[in-house]
PDB file of N, CA and C in Angstrom:
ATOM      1  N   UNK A   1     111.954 102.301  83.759  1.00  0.00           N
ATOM      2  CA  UNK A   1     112.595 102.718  84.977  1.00  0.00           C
ATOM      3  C   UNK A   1     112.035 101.889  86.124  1.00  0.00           C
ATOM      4  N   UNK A   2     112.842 101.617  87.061  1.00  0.00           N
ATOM      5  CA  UNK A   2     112.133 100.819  88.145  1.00  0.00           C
ATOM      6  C   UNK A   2     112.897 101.532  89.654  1.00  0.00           C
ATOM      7  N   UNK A   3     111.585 101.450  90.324  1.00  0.00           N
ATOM      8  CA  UNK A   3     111.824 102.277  91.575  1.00  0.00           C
ATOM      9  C   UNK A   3     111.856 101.206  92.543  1.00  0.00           C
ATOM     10  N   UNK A   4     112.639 102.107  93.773  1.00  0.00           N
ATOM     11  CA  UNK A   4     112.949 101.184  94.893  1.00  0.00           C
ATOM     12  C   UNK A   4     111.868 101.504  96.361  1.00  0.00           C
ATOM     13  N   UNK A   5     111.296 100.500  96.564  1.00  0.00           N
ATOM     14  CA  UNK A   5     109.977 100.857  97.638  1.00  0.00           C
ATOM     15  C   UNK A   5     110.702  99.939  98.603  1.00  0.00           C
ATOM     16  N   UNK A   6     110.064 100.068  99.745  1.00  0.00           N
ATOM     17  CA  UNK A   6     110.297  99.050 101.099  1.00  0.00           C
ATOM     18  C   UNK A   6     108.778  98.108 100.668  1.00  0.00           C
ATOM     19  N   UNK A   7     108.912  96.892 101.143  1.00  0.00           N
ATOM     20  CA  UNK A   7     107.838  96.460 101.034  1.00  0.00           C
ATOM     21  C   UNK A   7     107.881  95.902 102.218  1.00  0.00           C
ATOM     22  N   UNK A   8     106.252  96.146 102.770  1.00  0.00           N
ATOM     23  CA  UNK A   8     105.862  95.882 104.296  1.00  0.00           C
ATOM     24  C   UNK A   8     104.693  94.230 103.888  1.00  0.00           C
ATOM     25  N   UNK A   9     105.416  93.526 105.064  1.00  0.00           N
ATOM     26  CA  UNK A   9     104.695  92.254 104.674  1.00  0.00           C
ATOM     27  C   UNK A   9     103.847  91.968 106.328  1.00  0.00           C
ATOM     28  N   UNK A  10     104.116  92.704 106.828  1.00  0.00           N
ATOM     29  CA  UNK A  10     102.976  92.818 107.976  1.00  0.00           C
ATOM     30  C   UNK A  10     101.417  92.764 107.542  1.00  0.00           C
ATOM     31  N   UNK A  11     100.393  92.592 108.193  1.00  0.00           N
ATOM     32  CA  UNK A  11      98.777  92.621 107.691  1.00  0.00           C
ATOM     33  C   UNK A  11      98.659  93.673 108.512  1.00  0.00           C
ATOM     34  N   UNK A  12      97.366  93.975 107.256  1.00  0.00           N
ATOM     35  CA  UNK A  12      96.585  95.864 108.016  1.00  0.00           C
ATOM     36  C   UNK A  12      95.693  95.272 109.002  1.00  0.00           C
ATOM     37  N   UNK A  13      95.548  95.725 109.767  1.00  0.00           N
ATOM     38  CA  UNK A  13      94.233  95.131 110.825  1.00  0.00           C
ATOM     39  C   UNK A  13      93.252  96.209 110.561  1.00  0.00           C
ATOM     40  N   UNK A  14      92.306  95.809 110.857  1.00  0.00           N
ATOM     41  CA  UNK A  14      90.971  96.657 110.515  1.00  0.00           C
ATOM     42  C   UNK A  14      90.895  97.769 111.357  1.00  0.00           C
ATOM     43  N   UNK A  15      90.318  99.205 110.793  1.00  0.00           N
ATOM     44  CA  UNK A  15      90.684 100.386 111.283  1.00  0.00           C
ATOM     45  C   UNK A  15      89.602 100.081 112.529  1.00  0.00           C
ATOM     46  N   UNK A  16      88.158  99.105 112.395  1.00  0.00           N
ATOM     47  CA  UNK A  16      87.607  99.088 113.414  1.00  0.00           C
ATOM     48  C   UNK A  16      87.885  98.884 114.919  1.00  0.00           C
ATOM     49  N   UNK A  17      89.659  98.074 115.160  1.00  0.00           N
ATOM     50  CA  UNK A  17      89.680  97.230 115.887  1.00  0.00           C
ATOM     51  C   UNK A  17      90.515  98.030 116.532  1.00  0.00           C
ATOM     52  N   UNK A  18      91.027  99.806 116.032  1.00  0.00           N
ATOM     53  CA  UNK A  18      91.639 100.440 116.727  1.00  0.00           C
ATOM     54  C   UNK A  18      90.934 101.594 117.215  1.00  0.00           C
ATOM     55  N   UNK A  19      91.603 101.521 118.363  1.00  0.00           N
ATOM     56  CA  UNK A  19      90.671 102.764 119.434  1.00  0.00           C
ATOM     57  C   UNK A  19      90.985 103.930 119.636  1.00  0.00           C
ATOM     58  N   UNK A  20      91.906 104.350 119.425  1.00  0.00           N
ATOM     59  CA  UNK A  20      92.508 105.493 119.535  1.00  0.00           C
ATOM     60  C   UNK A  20      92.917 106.079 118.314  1.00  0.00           C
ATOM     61  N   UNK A  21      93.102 107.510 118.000  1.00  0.00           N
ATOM     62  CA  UNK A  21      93.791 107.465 116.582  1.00  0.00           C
ATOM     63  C   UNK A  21      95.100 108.098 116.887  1.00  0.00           C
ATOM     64  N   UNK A  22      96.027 108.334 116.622  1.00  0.00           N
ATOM     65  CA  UNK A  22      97.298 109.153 116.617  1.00  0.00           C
ATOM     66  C   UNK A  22      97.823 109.526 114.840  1.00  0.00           C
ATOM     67  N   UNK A  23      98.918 110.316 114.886  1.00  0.00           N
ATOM     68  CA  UNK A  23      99.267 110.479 113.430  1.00  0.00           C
ATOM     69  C   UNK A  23      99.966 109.515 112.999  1.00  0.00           C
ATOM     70  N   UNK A  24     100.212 108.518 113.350  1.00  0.00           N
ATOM     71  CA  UNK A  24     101.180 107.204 113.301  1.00  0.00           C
ATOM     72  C   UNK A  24     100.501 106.003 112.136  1.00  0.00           C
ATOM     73  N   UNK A  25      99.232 106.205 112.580  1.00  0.00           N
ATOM     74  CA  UNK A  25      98.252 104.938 112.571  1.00  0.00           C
ATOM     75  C   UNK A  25      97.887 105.011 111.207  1.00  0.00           C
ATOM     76  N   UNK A  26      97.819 104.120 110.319  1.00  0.00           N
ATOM     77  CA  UNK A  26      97.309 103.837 109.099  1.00  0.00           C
ATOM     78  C   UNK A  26      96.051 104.053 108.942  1.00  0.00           C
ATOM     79  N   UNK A  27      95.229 104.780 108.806  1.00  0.00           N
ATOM     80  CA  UNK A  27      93.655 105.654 108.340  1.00  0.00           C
ATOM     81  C   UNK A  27      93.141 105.513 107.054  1.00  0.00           C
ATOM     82  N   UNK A  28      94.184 106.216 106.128  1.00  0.00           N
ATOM     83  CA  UNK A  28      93.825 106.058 104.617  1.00  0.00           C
ATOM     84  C   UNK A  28      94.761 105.892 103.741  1.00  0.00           C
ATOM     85  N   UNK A  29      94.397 105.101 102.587  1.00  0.00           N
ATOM     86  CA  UNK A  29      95.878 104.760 101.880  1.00  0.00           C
ATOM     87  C   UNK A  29      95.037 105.369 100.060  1.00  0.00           C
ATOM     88  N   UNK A  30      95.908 105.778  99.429  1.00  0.00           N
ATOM     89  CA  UNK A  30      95.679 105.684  97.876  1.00  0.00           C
ATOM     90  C   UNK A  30      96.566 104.883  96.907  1.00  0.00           C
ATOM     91  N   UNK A  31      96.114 104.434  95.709  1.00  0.00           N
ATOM     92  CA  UNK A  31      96.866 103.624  95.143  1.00  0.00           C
ATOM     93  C   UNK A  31      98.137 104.932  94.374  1.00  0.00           C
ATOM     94  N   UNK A  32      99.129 104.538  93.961  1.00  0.00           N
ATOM     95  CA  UNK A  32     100.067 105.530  93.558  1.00  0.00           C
ATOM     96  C   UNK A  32     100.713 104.942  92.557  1.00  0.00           C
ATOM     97  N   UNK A  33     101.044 103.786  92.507  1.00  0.00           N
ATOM     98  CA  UNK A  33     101.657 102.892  91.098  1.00  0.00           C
ATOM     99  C   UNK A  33     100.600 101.588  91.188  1.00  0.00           C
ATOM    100  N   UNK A  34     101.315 101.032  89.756  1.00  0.00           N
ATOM    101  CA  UNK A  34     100.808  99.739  89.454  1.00  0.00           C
ATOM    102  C   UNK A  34     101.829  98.827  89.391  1.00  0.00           C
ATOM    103  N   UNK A  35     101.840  97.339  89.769  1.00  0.00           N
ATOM    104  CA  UNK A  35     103.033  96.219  89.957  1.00  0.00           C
ATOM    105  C   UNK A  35     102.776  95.278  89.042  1.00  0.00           C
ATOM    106  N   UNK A  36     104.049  95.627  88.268  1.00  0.00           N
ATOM    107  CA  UNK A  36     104.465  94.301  87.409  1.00  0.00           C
ATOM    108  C   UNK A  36     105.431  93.223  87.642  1.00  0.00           C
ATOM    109  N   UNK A  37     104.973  92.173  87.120  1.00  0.00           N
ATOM    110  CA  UNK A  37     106.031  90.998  87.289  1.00  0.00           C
ATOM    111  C   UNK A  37     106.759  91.031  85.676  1.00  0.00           C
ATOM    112  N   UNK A  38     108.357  91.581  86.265  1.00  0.00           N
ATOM    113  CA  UNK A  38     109.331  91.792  85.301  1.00  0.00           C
ATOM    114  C   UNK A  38     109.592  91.244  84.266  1.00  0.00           C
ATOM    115  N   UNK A  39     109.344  89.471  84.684  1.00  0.00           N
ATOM    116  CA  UNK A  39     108.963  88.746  83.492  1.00  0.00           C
ATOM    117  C   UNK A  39     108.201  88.408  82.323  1.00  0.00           C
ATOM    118  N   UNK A  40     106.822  88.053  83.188  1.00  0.00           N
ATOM    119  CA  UNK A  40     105.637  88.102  82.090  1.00  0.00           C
ATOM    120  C   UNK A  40     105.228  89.352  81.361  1.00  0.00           C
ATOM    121  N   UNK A  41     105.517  90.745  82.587  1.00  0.00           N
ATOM    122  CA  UNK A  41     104.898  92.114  82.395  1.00  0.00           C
ATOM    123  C   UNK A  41     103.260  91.997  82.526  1.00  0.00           C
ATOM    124  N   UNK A  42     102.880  90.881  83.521  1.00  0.00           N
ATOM    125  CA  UNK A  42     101.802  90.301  83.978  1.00  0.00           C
ATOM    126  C   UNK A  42     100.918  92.006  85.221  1.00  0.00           C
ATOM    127  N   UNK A  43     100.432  92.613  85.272  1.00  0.00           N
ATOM    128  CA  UNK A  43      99.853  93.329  86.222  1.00  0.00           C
ATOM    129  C   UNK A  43      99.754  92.538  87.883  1.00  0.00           C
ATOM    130  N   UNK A  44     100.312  92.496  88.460  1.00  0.00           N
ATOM    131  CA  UNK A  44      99.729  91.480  90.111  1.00  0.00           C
ATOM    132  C   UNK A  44      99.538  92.167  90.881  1.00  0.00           C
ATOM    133  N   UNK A  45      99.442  93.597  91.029  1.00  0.00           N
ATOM    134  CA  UNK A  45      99.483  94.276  92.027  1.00  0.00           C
ATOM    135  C   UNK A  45      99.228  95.912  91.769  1.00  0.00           C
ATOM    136  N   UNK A  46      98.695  96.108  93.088  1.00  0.00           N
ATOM    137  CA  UNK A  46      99.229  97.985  93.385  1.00  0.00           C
ATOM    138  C   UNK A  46      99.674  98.266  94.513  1.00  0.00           C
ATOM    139  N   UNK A  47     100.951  99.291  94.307  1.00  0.00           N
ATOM    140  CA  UNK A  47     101.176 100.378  95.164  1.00  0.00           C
ATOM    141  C   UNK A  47     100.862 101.071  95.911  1.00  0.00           C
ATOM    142  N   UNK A  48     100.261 101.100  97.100  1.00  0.00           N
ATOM    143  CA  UNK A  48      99.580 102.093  98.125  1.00  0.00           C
ATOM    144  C   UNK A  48     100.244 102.764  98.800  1.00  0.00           C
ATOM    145  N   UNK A  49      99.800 104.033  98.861  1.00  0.00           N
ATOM    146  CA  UNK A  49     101.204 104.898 100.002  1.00  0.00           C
ATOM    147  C   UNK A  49      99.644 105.456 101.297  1.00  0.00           C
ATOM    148  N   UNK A  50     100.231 104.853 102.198  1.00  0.00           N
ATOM    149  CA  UNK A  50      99.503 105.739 103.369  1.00  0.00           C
ATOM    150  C   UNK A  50      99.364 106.913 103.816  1.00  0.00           C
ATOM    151  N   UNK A  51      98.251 107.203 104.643  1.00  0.00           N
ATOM    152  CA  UNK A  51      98.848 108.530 105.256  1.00  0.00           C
ATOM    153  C   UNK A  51     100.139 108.525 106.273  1.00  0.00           C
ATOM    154  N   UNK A  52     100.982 108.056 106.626  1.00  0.00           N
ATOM    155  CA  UNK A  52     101.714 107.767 107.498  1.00  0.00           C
ATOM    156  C   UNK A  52     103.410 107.621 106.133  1.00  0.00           C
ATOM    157  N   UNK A  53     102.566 107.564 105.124  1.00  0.00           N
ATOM    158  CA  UNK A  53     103.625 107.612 104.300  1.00  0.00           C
ATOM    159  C   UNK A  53     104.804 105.952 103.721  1.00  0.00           C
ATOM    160  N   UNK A  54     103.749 105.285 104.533  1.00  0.00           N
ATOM    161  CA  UNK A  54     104.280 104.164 104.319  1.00  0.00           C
ATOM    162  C   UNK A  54     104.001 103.491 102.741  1.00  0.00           C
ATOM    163  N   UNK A  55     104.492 102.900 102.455  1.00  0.00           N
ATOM    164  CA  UNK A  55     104.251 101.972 100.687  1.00  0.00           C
ATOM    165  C   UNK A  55     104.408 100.525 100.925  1.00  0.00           C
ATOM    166  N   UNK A  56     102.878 100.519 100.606  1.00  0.00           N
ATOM    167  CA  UNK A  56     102.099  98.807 101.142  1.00  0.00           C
ATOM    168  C   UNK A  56     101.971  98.284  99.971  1.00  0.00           C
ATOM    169  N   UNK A  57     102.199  97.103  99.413  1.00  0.00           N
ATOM    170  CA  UNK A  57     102.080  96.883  98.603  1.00  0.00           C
ATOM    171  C   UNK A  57     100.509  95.947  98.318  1.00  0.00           C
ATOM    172  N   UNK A  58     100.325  95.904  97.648  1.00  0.00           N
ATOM    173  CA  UNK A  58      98.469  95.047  97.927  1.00  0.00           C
ATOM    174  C   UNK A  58      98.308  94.255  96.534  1.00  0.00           C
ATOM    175  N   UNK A  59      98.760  92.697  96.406  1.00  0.00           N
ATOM    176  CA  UNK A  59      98.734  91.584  95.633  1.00  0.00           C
ATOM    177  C   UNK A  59      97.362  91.296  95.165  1.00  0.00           C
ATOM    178  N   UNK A  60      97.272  91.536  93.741  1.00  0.00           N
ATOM    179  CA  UNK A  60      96.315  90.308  93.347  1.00  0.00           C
ATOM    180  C   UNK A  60      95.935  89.044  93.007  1.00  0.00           C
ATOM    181  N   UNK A  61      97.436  88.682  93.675  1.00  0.00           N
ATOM    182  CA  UNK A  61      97.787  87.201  93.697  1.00  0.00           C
ATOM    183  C   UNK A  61      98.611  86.659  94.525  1.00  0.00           C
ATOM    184  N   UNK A  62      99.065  85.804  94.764  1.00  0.00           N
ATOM    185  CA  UNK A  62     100.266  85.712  95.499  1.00  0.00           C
ATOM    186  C   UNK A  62     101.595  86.923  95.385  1.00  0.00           C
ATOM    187  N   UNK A  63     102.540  86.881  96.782  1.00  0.00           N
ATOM    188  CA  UNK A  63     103.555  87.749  96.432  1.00  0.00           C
ATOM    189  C   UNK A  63     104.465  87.824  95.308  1.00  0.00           C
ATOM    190  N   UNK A  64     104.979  88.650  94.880  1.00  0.00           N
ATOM    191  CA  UNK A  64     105.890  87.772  93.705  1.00  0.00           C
ATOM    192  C   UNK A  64     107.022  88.586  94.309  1.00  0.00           C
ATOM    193  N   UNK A  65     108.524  88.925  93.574  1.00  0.00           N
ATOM    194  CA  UNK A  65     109.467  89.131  94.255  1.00  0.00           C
ATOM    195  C   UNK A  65     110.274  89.624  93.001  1.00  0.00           C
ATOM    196  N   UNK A  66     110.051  89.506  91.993  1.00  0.00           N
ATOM    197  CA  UNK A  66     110.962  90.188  90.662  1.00  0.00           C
ATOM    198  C   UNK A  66     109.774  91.060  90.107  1.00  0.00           C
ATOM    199  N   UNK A  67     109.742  92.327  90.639  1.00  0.00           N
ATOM    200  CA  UNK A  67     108.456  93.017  90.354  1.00  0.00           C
ATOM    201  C   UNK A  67     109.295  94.414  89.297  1.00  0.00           C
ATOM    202  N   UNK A  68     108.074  95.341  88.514  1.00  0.00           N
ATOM    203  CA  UNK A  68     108.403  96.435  88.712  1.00  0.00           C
ATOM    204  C   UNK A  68     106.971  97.382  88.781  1.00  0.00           C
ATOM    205  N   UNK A  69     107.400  98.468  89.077  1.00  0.00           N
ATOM    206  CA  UNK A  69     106.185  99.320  89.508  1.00  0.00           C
ATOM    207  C   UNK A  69     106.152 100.935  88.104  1.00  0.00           C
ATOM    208  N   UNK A  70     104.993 100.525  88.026  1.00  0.00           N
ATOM    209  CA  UNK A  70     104.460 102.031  87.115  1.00  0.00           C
ATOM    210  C   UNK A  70     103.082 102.610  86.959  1.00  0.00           C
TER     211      UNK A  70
END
């Protein structure tokens, strides 16, 4: 089965470098899936969902773009 995520290609900036907190702001993330490349079925990645609810994706290699997640 393969699921459909947004993938955010923005960079996290370091929680140090923010001063304020609001409920908006990226704080803590957990991993939630694992990313495969559809082809090889190579592992390159995980899934992170924020507190903010966002789904970051976090490469252990370059991006790839024919992924799936489990």
């Amino acid at each position: 089965m393969t699921s459909v995520v947004k993938i955010e290609t923005r960079p996290i900036i370091s929680l140090r470098m923010v001063k304020k907190c609001t409920c908006e702001e990226r704080l803590h993330a957990h991993a939630v899936k694992r990313i495969y490349d559809r082809k090889t079925g190579e592992h390159v990645g995980w899934l992170y969902e924020w507190n903010t609810g966002e789904l970051v994706p976090r490469w252990s290699t370059a991006p790839h773009s024919d992924v799936v997640y489990r």
